[in-house]
C-alpha atoms as a PDB file:
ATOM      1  CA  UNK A   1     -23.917 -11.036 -23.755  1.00  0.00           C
ATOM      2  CA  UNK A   2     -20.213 -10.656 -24.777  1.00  0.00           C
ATOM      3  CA  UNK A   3     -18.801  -7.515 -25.395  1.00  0.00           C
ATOM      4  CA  UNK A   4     -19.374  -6.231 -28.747  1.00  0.00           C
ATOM      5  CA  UNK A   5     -17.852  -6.728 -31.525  1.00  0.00           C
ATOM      6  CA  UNK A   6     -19.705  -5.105 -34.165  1.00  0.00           C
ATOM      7  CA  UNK A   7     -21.941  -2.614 -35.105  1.00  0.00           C
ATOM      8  CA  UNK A   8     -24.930  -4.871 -34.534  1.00  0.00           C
ATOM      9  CA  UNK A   9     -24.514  -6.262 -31.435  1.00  0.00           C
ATOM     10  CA  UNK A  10     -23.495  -2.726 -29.771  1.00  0.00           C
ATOM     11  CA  UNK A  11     -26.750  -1.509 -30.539  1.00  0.00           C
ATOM     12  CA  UNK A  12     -28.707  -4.710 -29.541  1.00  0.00           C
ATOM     13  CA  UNK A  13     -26.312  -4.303 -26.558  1.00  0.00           C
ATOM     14  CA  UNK A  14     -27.311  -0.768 -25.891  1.00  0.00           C
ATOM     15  CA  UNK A  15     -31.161  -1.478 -26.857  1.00  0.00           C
ATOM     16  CA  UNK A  16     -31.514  -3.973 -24.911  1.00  0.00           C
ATOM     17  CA  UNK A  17     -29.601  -2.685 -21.472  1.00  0.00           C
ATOM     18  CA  UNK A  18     -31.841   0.739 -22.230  1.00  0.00           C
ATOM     19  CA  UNK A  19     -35.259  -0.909 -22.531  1.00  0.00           C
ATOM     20  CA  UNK A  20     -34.435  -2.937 -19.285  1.00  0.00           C
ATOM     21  CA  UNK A  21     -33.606   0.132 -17.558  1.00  0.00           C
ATOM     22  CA  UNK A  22     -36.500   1.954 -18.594  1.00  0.00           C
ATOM     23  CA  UNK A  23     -38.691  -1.065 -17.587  1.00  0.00           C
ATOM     24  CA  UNK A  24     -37.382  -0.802 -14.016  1.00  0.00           C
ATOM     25  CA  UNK A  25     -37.722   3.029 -13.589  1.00  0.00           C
ATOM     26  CA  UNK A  26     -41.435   2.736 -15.002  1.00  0.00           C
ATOM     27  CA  UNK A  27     -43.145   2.121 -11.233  1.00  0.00           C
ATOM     28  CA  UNK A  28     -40.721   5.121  -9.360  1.00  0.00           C
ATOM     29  CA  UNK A  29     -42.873   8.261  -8.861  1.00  0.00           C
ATOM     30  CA  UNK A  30     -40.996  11.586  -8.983  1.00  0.00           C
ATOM     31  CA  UNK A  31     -40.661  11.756  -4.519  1.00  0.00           C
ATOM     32  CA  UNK A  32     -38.800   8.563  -4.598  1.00  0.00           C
ATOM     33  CA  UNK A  33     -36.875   9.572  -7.637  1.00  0.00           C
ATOM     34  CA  UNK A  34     -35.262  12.463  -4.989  1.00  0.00           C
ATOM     35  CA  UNK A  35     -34.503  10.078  -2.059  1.00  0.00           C
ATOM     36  CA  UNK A  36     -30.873  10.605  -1.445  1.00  0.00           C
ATOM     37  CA  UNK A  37     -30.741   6.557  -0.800  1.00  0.00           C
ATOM     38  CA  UNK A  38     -28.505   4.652  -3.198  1.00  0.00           C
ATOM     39  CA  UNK A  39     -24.740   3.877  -2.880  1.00  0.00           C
ATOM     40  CA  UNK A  40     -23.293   6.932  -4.946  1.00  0.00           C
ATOM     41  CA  UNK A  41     -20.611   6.683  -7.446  1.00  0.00           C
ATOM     42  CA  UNK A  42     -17.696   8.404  -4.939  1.00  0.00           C
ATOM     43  CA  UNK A  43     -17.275   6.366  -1.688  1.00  0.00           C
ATOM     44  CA  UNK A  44     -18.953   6.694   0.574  1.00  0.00           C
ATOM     45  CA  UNK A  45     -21.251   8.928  -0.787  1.00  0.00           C
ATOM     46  CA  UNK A  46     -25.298   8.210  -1.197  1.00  0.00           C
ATOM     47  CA  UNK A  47     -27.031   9.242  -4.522  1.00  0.00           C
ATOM     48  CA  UNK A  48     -30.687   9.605  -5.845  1.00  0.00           C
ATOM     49  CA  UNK A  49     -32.475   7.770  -8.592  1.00  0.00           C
ATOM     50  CA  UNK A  50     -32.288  11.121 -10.272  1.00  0.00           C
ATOM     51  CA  UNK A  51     -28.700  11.397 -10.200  1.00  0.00           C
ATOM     52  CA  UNK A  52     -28.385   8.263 -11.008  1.00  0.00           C
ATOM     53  CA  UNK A  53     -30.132   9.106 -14.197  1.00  0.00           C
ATOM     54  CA  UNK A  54     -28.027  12.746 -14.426  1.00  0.00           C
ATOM     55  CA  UNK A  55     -24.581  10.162 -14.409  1.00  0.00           C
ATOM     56  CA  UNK A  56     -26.404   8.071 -17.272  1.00  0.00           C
ATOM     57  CA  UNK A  57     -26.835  11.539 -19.437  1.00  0.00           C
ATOM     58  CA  UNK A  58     -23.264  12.977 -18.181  1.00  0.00           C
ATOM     59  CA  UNK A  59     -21.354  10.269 -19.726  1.00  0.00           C
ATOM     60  CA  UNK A  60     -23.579   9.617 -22.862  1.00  0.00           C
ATOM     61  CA  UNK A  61     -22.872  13.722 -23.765  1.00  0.00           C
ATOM     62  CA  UNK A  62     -18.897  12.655 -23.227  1.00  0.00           C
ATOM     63  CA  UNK A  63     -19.643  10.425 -25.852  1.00  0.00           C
ATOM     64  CA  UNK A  64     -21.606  12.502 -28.048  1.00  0.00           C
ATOM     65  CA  UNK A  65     -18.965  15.651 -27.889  1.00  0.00           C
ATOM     66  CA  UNK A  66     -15.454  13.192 -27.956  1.00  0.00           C
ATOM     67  CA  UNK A  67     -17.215  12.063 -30.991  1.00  0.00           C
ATOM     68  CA  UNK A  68     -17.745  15.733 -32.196  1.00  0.00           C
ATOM     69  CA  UNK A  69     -14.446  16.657 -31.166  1.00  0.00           C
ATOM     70  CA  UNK A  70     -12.831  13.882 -33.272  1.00  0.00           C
ATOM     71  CA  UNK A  71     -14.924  14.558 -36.431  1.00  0.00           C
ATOM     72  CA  UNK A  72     -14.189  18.124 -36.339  1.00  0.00           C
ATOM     73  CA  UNK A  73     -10.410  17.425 -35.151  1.00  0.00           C
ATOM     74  CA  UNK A  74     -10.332  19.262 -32.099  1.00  0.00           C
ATOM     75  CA  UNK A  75      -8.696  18.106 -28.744  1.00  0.00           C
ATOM     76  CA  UNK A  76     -10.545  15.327 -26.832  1.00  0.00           C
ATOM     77  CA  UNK A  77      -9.786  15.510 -23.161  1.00  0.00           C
ATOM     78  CA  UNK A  78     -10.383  12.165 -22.153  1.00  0.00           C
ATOM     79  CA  UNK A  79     -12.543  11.383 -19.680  1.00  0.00           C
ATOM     80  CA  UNK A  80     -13.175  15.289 -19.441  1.00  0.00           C
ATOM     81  CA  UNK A  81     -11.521  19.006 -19.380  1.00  0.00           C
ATOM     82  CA  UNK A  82     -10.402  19.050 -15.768  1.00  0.00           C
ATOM     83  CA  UNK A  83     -11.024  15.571 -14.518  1.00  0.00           C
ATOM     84  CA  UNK A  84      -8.557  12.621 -14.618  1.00  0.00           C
ATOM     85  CA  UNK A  85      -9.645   8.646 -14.910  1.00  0.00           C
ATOM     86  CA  UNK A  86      -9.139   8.390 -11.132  1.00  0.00           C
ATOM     87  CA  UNK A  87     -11.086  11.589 -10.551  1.00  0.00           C
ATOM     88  CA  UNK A  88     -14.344   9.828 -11.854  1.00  0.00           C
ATOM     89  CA  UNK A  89     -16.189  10.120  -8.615  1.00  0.00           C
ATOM     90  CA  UNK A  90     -15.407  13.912  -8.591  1.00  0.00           C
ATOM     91  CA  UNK A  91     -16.758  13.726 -12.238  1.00  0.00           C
ATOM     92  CA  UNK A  92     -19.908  12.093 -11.156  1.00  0.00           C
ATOM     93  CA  UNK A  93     -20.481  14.674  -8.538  1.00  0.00           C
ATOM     94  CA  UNK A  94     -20.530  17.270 -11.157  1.00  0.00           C
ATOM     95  CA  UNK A  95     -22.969  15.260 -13.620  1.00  0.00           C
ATOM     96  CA  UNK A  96     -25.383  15.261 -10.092  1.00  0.00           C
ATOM     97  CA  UNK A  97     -24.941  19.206 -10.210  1.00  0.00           C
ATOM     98  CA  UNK A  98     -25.364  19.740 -14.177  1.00  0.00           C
ATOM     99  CA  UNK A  99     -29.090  17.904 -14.184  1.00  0.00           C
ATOM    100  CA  UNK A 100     -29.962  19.258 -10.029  1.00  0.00           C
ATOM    101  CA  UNK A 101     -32.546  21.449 -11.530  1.00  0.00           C
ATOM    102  CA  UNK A 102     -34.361  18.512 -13.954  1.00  0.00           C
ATOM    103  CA  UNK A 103     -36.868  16.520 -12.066  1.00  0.00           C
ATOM    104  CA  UNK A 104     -37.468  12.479 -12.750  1.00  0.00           C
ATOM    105  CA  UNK A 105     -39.591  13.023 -15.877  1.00  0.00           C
ATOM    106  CA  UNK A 106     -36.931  15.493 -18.071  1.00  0.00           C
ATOM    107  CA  UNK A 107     -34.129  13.499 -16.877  1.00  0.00           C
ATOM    108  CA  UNK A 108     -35.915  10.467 -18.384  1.00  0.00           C
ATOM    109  CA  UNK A 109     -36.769  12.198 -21.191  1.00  0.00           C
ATOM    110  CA  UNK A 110     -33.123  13.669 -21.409  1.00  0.00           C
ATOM    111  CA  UNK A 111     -31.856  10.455 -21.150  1.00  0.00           C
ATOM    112  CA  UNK A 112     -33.554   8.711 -23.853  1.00  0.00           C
ATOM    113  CA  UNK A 113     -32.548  11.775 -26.681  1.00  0.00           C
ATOM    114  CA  UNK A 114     -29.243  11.516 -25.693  1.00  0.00           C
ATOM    115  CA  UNK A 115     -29.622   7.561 -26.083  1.00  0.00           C
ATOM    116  CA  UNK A 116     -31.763   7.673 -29.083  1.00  0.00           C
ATOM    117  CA  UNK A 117     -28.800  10.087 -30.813  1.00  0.00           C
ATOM    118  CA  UNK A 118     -26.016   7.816 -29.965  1.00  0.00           C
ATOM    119  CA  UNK A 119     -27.732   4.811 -31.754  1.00  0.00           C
ATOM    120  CA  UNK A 120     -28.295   7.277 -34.778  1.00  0.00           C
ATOM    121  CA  UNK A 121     -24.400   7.817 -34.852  1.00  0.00           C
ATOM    122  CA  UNK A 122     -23.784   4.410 -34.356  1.00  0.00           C
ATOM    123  CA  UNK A 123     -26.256   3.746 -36.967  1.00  0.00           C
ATOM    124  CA  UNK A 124     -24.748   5.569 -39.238  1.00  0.00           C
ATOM    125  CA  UNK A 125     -20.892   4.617 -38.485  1.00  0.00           C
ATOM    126  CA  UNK A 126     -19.233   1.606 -39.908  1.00  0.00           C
ATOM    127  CA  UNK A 127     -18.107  -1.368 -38.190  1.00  0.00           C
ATOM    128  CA  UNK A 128     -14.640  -0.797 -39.155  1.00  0.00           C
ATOM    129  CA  UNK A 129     -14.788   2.572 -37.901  1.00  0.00           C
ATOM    130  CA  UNK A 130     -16.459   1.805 -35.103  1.00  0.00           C
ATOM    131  CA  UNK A 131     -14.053  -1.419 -34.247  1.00  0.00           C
ATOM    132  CA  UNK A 132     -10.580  -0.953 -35.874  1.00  0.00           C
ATOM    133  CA  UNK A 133      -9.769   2.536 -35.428  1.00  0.00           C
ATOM    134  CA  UNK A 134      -9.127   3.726 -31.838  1.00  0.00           C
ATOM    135  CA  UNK A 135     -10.766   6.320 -30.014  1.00  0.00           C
ATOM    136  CA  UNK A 136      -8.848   6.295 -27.125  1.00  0.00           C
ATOM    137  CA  UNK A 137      -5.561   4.815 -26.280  1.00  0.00           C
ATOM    138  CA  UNK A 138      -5.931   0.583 -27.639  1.00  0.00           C
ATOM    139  CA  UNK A 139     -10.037   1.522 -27.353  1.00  0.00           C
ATOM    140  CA  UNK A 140     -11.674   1.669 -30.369  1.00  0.00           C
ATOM    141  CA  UNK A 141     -15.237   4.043 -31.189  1.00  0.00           C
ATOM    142  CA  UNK A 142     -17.335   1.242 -30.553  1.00  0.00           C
ATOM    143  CA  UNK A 143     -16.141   0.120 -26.895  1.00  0.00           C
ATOM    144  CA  UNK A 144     -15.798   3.265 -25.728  1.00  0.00           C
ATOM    145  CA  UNK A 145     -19.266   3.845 -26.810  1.00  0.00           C
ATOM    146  CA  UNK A 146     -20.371   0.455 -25.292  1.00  0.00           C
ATOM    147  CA  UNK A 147     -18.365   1.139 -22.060  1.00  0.00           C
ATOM    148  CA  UNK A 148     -20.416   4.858 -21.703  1.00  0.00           C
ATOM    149  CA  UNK A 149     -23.644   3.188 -22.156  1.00  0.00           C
ATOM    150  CA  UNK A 150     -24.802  -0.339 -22.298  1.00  0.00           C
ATOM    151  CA  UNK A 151     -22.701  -0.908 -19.447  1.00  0.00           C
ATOM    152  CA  UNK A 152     -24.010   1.765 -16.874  1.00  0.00           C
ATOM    153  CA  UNK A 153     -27.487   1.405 -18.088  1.00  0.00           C
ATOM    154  CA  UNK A 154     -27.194  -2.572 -16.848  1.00  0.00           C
ATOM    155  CA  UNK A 155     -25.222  -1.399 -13.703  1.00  0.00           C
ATOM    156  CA  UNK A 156     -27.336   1.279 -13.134  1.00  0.00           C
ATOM    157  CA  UNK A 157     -30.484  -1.509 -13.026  1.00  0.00           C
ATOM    158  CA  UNK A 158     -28.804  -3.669 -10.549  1.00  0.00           C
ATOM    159  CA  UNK A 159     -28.700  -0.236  -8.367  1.00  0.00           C
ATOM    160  CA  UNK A 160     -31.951   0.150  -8.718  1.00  0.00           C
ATOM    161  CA  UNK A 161     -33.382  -3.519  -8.438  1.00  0.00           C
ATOM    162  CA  UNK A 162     -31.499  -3.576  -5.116  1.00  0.00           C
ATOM    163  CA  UNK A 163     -32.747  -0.431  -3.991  1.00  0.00           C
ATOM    164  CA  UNK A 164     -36.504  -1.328  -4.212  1.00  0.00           C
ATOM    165  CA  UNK A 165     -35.715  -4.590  -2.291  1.00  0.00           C
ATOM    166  CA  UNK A 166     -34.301  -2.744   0.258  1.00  0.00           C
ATOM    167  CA  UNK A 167     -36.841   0.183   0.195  1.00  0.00           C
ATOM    168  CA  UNK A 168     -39.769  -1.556  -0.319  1.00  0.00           C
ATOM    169  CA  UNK A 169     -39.265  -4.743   1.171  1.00  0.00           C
ATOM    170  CA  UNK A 170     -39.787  -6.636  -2.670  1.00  0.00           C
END
């Protein structure tokens, strides 16, 4: 698919990138979920399934409190307090340490809360909000939204479809 351009298709985007994501971590049991064995978000840095998943629910809560910010007119430090665009690695490393204690089951279930209350807000947002007005810089609500979630989800399957190839020889 296209990037969205509506309401609609961001949340058919975002269902449908979720599901498939889901569907692939359905067969990992909790041990594997630790293995410090994918390619990690800083280079040259390895990551687990379950910071893999901690990354997915890091950026999805940046969405969730730039959102809050904005509606309640605070300051939105963009990507985060502290952390630049070409910092994200550094960022990563920090979502890894926020969700160190959670184990593969309550980051999944973390993960689809924070999923299932982004497609409430989208729900419930307009598609001129969500596609005329900018969040950030030229990037309106909805990309921003689409570019924190449907997109890593589908990135984040492609890590872990190559990972069981390589790990168990599929």
């Amino acid at each position: 698919m296209s990037i969205p351009r509506n309401k609609q298709e961001l949340l058919s985007e975002i269902k449908l990138h979720y599901l498939k994501l889901m569907k692939e971590l359905e067969d990992i049991s909790d041990e594997e979920a630790k293995k410090t064995e994918l390619e990690g978000h800083a280079k040259n840095t390895k990551m687990s399934i379950n910071n893999l998943i901690a990354y997915l629910i890091g950026w999805e809560n940046l969405v969730l409190k730039w959102n809050k910010c904005i509606e309640q007119k605070k300051e939105v430090h963009f990507p985060e307090k502290g952390y630049k665009w070409t910092e994200l690695g550094a960022l990563a490393q920090r979502f890894y340490r926020d969700y160190e204690d959670l184990n593969f089951e309550e980051l999944s279930i973390k993960l689809s809360k924070n999923t299932n209350q982004i497609i409430s807000l989208i729900e419930k947002t307009d598609d001129e909000k969500l596609y005329t007005e900018n969040w950030y810089k030229h990037y309106p609500m909805g990309r921003m939204i689409q570019l924190n979630t449907s997109s890593p989800f589908k990135n984040a399957r492609i890590r872990i479809r190559k990972w069981k190839r390589t790990s168990r020889n599929i």
